[in-house]
C-alpha atoms as a PDB file:
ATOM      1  CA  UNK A   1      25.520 -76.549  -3.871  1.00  0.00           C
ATOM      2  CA  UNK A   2      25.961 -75.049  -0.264  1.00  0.00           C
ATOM      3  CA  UNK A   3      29.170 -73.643   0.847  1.00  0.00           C
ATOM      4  CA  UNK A   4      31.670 -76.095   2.815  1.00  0.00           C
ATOM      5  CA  UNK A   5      29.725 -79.016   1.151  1.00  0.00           C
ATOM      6  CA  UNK A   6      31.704 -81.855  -0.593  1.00  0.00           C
ATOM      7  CA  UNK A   7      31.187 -83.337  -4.276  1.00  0.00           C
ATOM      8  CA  UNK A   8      32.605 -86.184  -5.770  1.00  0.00           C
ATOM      9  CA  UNK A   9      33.085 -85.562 -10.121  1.00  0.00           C
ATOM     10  CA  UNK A  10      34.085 -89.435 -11.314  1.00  0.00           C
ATOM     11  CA  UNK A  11      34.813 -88.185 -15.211  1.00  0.00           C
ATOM     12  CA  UNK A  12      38.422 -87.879 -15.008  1.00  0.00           C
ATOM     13  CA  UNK A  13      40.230 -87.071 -18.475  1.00  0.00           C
ATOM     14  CA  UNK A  14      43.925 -87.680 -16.994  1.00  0.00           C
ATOM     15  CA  UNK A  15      46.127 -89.213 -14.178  1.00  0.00           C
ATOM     16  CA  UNK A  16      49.499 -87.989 -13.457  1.00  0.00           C
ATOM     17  CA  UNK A  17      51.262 -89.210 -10.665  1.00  0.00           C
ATOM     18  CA  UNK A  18      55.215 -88.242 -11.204  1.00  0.00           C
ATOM     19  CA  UNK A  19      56.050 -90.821 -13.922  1.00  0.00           C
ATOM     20  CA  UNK A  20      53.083 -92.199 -14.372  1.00  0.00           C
ATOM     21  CA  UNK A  21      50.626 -91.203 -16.605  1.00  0.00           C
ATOM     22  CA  UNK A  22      47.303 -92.490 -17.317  1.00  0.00           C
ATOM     23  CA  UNK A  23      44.614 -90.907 -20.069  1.00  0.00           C
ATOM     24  CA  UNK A  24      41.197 -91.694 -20.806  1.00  0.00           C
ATOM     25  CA  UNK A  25      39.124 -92.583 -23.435  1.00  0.00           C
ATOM     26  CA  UNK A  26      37.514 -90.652 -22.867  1.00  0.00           C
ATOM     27  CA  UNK A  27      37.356 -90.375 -19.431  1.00  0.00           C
ATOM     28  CA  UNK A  28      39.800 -92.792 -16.673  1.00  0.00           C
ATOM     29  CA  UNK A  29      37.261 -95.629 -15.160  1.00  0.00           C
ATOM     30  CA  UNK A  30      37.318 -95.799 -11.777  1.00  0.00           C
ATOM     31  CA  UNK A  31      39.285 -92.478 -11.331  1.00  0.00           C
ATOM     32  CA  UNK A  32      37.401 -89.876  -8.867  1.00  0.00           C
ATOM     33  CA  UNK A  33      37.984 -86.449  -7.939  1.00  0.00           C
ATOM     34  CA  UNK A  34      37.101 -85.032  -3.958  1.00  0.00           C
ATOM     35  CA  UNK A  35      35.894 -81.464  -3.689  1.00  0.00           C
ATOM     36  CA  UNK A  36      34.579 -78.618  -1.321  1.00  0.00           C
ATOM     37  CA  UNK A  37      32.482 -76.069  -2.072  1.00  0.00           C
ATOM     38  CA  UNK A  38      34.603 -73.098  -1.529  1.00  0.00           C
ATOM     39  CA  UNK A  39      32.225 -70.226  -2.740  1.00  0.00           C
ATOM     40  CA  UNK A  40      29.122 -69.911  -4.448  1.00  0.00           C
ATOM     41  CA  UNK A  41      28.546 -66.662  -6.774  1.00  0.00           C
ATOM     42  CA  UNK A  42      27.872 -64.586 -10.269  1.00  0.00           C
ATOM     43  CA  UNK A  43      30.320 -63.563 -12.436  1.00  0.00           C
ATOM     44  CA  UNK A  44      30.729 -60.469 -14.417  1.00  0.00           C
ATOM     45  CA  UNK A  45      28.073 -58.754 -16.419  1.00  0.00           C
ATOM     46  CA  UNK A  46      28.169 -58.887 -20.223  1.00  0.00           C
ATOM     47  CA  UNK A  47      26.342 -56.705 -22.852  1.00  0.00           C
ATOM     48  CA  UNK A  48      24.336 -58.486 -25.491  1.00  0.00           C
ATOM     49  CA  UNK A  49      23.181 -56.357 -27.644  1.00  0.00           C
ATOM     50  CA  UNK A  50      21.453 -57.285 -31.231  1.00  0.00           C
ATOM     51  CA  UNK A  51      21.442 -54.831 -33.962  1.00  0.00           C
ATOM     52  CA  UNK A  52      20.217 -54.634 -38.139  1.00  0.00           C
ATOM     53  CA  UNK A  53      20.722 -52.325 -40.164  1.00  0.00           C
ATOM     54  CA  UNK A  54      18.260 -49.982 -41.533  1.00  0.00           C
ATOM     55  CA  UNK A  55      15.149 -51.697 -39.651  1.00  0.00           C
ATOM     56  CA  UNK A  56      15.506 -49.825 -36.229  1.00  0.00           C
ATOM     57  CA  UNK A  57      16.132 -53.349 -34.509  1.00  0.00           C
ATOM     58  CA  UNK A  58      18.053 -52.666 -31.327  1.00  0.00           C
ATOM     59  CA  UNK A  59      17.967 -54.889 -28.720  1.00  0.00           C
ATOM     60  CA  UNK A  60      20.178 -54.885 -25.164  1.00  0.00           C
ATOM     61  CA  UNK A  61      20.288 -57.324 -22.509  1.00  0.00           C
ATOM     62  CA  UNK A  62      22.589 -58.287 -20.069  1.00  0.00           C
ATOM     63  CA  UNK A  63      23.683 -61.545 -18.578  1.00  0.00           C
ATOM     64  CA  UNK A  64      25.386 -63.036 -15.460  1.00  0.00           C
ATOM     65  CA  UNK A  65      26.791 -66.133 -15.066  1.00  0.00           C
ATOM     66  CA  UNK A  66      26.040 -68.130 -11.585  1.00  0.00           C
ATOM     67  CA  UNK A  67      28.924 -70.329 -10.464  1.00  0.00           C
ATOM     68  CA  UNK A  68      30.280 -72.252  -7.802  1.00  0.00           C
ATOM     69  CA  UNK A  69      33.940 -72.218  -6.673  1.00  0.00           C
ATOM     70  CA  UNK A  70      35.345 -75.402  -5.987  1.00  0.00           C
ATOM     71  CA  UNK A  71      38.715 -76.919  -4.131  1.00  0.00           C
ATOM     72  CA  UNK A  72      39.951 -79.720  -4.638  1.00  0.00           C
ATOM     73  CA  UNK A  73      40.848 -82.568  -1.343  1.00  0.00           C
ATOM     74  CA  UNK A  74      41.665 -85.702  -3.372  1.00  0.00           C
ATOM     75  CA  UNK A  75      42.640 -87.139  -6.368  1.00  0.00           C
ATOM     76  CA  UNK A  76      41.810 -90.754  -6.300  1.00  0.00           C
ATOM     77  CA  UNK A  77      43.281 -93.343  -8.732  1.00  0.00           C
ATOM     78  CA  UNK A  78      40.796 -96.127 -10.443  1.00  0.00           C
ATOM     79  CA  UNK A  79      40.736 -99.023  -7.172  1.00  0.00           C
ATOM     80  CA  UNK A  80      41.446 -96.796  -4.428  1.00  0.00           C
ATOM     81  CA  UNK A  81      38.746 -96.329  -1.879  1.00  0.00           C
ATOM     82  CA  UNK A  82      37.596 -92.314  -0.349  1.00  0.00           C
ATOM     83  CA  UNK A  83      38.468 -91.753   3.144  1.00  0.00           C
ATOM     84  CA  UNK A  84      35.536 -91.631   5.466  1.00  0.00           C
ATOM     85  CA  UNK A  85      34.782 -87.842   6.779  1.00  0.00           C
ATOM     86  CA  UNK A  86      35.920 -87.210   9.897  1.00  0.00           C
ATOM     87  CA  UNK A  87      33.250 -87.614  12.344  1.00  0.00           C
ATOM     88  CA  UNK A  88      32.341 -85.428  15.433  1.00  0.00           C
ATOM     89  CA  UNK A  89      32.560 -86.961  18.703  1.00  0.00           C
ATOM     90  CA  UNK A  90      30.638 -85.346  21.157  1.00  0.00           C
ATOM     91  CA  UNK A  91      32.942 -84.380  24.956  1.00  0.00           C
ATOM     92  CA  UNK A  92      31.859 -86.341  27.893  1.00  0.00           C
ATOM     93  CA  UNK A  93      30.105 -84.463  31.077  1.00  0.00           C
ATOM     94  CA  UNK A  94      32.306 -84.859  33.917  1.00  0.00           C
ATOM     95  CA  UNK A  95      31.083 -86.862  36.587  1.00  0.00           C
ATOM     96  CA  UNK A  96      30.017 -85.069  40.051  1.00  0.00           C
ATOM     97  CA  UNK A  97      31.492 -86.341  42.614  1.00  0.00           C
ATOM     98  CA  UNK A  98      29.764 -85.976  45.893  1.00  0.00           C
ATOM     99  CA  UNK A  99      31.659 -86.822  49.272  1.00  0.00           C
ATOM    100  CA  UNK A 100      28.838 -86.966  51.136  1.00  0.00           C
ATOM    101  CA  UNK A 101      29.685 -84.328  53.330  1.00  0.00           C
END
């Protein structure tokens, strides 16, 4: 996923909204979660190494996970409807006025 891009995850395991609280089975129908793409990246290196005894079997490898760093916009509740994106409105040339002198 690109950086700045929006996702929408609809398997919600739990609502909480002060009193209220609503859990799935397993997941909340309806519910949705709004997110942006914060940061794409890899995480730290780990060793695997394999090893048995007294066959001189040694093997290393390493391994990085990719992952994408998310932020979440909205939590919507089963019903409610996603606000549109904000769209960009082009500015208006100003007219020329010519006096005609």
């Amino acid at each position: 996923m690109a950086e700045g891009g929006t996702i929408e995850l609809d398997k919600v395991l739990l609502l909480a909204d002060g009193e209220n609280i609503t859990v799935g089975k397993p997941v909340v129908d309806g519910a949705r979660v709004l997110a942006t793409a914060r940061e794409n990246g890899r995480g730290k290196k780990i060793i695997v190494f394999k090893f048995k005894a007294k066959t001189r079997y040694r093997r290393k490898n390493g391994h990085r996970q990719s992952f994408t760093r998310l932020s979440i916009d909205k939590i919507l509740p089963p019903g409610a409807e996603a606000p549109k994106p904000a769209r960009k409105t082009r500015r208006k040339k100003k007219e020329e006025s010519t006096d005609g002198a």
